[in-house]
Protein backbone atom coordinates (compact mmCIF):
# COMPACT_ATOMS: atom_id res chain seq x y z
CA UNK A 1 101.40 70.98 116.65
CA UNK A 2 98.72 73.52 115.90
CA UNK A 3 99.12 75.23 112.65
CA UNK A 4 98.29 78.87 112.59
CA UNK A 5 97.05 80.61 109.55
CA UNK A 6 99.29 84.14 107.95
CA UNK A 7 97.85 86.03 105.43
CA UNK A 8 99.76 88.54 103.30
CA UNK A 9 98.26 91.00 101.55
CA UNK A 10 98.15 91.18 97.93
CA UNK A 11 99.35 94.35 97.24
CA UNK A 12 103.22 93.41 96.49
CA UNK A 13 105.12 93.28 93.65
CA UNK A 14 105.51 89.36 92.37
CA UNK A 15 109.14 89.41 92.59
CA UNK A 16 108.93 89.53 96.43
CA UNK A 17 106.84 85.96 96.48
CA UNK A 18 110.03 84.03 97.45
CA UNK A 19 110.88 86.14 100.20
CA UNK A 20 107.50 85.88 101.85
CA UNK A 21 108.25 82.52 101.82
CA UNK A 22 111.63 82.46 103.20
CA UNK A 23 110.16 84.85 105.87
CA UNK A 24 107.48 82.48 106.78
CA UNK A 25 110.02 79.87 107.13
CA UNK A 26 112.59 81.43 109.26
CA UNK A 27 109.58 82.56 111.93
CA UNK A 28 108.62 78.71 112.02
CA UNK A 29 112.34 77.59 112.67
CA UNK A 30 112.76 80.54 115.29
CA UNK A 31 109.78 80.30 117.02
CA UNK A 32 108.66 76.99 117.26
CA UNK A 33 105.30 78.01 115.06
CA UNK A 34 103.47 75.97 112.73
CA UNK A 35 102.53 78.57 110.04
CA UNK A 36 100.34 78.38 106.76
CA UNK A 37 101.35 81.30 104.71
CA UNK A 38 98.28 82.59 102.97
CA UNK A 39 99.11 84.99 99.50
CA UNK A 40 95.76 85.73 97.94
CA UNK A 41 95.89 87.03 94.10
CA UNK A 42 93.53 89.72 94.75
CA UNK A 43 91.53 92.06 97.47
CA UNK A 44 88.60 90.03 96.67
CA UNK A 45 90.19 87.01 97.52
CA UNK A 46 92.06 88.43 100.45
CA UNK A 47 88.62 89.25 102.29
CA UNK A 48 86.83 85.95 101.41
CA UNK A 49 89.80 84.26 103.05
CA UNK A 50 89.81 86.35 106.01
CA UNK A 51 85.89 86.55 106.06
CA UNK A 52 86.11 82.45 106.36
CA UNK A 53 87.91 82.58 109.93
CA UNK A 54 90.94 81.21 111.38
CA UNK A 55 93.83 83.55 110.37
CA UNK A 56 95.98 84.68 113.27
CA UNK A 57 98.80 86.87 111.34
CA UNK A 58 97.81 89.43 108.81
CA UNK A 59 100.64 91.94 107.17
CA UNK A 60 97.84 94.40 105.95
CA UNK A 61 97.42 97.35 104.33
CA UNK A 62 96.88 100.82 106.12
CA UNK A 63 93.41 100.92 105.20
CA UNK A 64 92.41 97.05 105.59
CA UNK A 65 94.40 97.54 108.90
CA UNK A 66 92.01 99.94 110.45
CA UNK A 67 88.81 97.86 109.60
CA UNK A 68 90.56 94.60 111.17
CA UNK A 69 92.02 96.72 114.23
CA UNK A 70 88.13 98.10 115.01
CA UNK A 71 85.93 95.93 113.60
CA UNK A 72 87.24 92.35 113.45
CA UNK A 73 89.26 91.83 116.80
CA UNK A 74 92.94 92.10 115.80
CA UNK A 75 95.79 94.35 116.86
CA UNK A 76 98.94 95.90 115.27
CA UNK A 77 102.23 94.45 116.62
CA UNK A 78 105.09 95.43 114.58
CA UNK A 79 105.46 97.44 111.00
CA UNK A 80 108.74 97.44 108.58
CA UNK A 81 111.65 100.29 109.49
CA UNK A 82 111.34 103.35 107.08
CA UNK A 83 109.12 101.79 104.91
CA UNK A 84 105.79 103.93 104.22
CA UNK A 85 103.22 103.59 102.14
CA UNK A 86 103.56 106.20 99.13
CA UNK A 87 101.72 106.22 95.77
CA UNK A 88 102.28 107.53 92.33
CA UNK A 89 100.03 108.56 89.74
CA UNK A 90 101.23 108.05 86.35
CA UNK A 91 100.12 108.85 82.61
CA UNK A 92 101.86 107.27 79.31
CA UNK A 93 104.99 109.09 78.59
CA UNK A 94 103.33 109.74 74.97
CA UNK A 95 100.43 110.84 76.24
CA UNK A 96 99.02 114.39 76.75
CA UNK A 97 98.90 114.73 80.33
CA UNK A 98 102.51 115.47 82.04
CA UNK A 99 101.50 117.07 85.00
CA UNK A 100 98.33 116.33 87.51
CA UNK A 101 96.80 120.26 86.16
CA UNK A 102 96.21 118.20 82.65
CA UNK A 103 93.66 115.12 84.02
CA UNK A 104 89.86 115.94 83.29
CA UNK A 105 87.02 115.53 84.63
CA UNK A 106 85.78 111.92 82.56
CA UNK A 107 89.67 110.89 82.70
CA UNK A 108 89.37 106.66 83.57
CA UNK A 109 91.74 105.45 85.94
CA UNK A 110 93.07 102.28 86.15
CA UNK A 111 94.80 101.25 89.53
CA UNK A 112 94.51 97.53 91.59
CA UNK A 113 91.82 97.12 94.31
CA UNK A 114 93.89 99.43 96.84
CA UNK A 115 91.81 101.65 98.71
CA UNK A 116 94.76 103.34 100.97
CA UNK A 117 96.17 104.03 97.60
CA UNK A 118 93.08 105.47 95.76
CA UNK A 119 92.57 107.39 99.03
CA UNK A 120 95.61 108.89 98.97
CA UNK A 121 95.65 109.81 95.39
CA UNK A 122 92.08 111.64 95.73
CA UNK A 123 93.82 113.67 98.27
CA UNK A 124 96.79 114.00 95.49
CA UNK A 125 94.06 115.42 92.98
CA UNK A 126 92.50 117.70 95.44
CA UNK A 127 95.20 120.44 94.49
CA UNK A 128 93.55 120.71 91.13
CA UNK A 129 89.87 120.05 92.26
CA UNK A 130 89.27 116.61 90.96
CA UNK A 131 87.19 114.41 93.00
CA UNK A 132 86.39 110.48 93.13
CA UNK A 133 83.04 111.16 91.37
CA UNK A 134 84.39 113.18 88.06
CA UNK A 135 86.48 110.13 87.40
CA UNK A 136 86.24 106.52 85.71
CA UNK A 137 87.83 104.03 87.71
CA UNK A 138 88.62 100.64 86.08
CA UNK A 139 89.94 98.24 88.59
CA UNK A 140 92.10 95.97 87.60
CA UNK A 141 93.72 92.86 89.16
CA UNK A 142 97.03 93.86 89.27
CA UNK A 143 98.93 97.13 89.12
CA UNK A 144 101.25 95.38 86.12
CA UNK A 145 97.66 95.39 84.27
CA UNK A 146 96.99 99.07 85.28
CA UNK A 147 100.00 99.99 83.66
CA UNK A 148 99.32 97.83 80.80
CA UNK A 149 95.71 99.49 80.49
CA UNK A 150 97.38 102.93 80.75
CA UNK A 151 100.63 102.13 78.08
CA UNK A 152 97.48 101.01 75.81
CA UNK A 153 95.88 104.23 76.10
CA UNK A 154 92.56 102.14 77.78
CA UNK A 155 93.16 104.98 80.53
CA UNK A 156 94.56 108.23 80.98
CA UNK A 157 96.05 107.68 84.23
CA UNK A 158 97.08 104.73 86.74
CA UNK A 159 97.47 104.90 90.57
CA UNK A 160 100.45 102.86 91.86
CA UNK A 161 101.64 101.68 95.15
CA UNK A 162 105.20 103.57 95.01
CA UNK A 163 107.37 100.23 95.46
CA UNK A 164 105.60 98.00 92.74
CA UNK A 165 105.77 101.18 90.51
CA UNK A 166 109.69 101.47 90.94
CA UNK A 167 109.83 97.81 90.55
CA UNK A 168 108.54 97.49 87.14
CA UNK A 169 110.83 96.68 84.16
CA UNK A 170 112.96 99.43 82.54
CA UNK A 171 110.75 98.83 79.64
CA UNK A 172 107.73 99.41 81.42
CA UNK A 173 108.57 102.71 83.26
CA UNK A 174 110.22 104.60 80.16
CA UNK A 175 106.64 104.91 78.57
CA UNK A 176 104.90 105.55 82.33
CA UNK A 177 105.64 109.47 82.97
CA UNK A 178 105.23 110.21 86.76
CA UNK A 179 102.87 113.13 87.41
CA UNK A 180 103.51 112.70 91.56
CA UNK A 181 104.84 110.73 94.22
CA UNK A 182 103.17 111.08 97.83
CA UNK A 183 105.41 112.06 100.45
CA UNK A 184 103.62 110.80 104.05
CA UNK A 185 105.62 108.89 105.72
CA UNK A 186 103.14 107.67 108.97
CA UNK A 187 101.01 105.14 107.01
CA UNK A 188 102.63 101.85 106.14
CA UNK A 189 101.74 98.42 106.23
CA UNK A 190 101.36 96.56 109.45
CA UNK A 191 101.53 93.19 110.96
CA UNK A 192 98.60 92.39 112.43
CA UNK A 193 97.70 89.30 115.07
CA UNK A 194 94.54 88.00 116.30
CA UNK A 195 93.48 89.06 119.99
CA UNK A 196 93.39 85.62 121.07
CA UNK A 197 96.46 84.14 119.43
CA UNK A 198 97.99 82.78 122.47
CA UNK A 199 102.10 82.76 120.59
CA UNK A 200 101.98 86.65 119.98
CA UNK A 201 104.95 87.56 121.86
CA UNK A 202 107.11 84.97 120.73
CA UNK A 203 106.10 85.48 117.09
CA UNK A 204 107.20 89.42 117.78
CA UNK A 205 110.26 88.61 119.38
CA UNK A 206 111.33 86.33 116.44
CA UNK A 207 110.05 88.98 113.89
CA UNK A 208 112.10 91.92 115.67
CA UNK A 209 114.90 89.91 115.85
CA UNK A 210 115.28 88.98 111.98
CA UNK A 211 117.71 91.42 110.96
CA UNK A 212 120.42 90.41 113.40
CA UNK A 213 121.90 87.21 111.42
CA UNK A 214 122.91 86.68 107.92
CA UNK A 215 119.72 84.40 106.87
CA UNK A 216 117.37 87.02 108.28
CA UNK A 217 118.76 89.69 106.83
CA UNK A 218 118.85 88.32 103.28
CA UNK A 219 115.25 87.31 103.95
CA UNK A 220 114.16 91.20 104.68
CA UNK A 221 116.45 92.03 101.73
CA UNK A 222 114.25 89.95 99.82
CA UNK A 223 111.44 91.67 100.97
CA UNK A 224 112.85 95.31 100.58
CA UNK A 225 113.03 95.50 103.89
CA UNK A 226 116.44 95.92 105.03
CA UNK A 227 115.84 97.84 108.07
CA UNK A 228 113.80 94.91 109.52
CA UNK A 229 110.64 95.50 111.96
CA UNK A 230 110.09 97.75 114.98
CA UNK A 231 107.17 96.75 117.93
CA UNK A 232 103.96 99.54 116.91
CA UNK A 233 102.11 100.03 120.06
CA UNK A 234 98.22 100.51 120.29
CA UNK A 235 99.10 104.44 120.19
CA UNK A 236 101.44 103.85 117.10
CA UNK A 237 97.98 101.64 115.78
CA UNK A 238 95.96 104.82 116.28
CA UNK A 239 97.61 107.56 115.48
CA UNK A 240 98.02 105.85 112.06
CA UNK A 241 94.21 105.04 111.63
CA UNK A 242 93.31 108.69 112.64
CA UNK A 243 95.48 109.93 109.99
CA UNK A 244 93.96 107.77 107.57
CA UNK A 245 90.18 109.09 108.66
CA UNK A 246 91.60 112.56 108.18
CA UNK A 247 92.69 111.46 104.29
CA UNK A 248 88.79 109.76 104.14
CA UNK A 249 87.37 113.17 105.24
């Protein structure tokens, strides 16, 4: 049986690794498919996979999503129910800044290799006229080690993908103090399949149809994705990457 290649993009918090893999399991069992399930540590590594060929499924970020869609010959098929893409920016609770009015031109900001999030957060900082060149960015490899740089005092502010923010420990989030939380709701991550994978509709059909038994559901729950999937059409696709020009200009 051929084995096709998923890749899941990095930008999840580590306590949803199991569930990726129960996913990846149930859509074997359900639809006959012989999947490797790809989970790169980093952006870096997430392009140099996809760069060397042969992945069929990508779950991928807004942004990535619009560079695969146009430039590298996949299409969107389905996207997670009521589950957008928000950010926060955050400073230490002991720190100076509690509201966005306090960051500086020369603040550094520490944030994971997320360019939908550090896209949307420039558009955040646009209220009080801070722009992507008055700013330090340190990049880190993880958004637990953004926090960590920010908690330190290493940076005055971090940019978070919502969900992995709210999923932090207790400990972590009492000294984090939440300046703002984007409110969007059209850009989310999407699953993404190559034009020529020839098992695209049966993949969908077993995706859309995971929240309708017990084993599917928990798997989703896993995932934070209770509602389960909907079908995005090549409209849906669109609109979304049009949106996130309009954020790029």
């Amino acid at each position: 049986m051929t084995t096709h290649n998923m890749l899941i993009a990095p930008d999840f918090s580590p306590d949803r690794f199991a569930g990726w893999h129960m996913f990846n399991t149930l859509i074997q069992k359900r639809a006959n498919l012989n999947m490797h399930l790809n989970i790169p540590a980093s952006h870096a590594e997430q392009e140099q996979v996809i760069d060397a060929g042969d992945i069929q499924i990508i779950y991928a970020n807004p942004f990535d999503a619009a560079t695969l869609i146009r430039e590298q010959g996949y299409r969107a098929i389905a996207r997670p129910i009521g589950k957008s893409d928000e950010m926060i920016i955050a400073a230490a609770a002991n720190s100076t800044i509690s509201r966005l009015e306090d960051i500086r031109a020369g603040a550094t900001v520490a944030m994971a290799d997320n360019r939908d999030v550090k896209l949307i957060g420039l558009r955040l900082l646009e209220a009080v006229d801070i722009e992507a060149s008055d700013l330090n960015w340190d990049v880190t490899e993880t958004y637990q080690a953004a926090a960590r740089k920010v908690i330190k005092g290493e940076a005055q502010v971090a940019f978070f993908l919502a969900e992995i923010f709210h999923s932090f420990s207790r400990l972590t989030k009492t000294q984090l103090s939440v300046l703002i939380e984007s409110d969007l709701a059209d850009i989310s991550h999407v699953l993404l399949v190559k034009e020529d994978f020839p098992d695209s509709q049966i993949f969908l059909e077993a995706i859309l149809n995971l929240h309708n038994d017990a084993d599917g559901k928990e798997a989703l729950a896993e995932l934070s994705m209770h509602q389960g999937f909907e079908p995005m059409s090549e409209e849906d696709a669109e609109f979304m990457i049009d949106l996130m020009q309009t954020l790029l200009d």
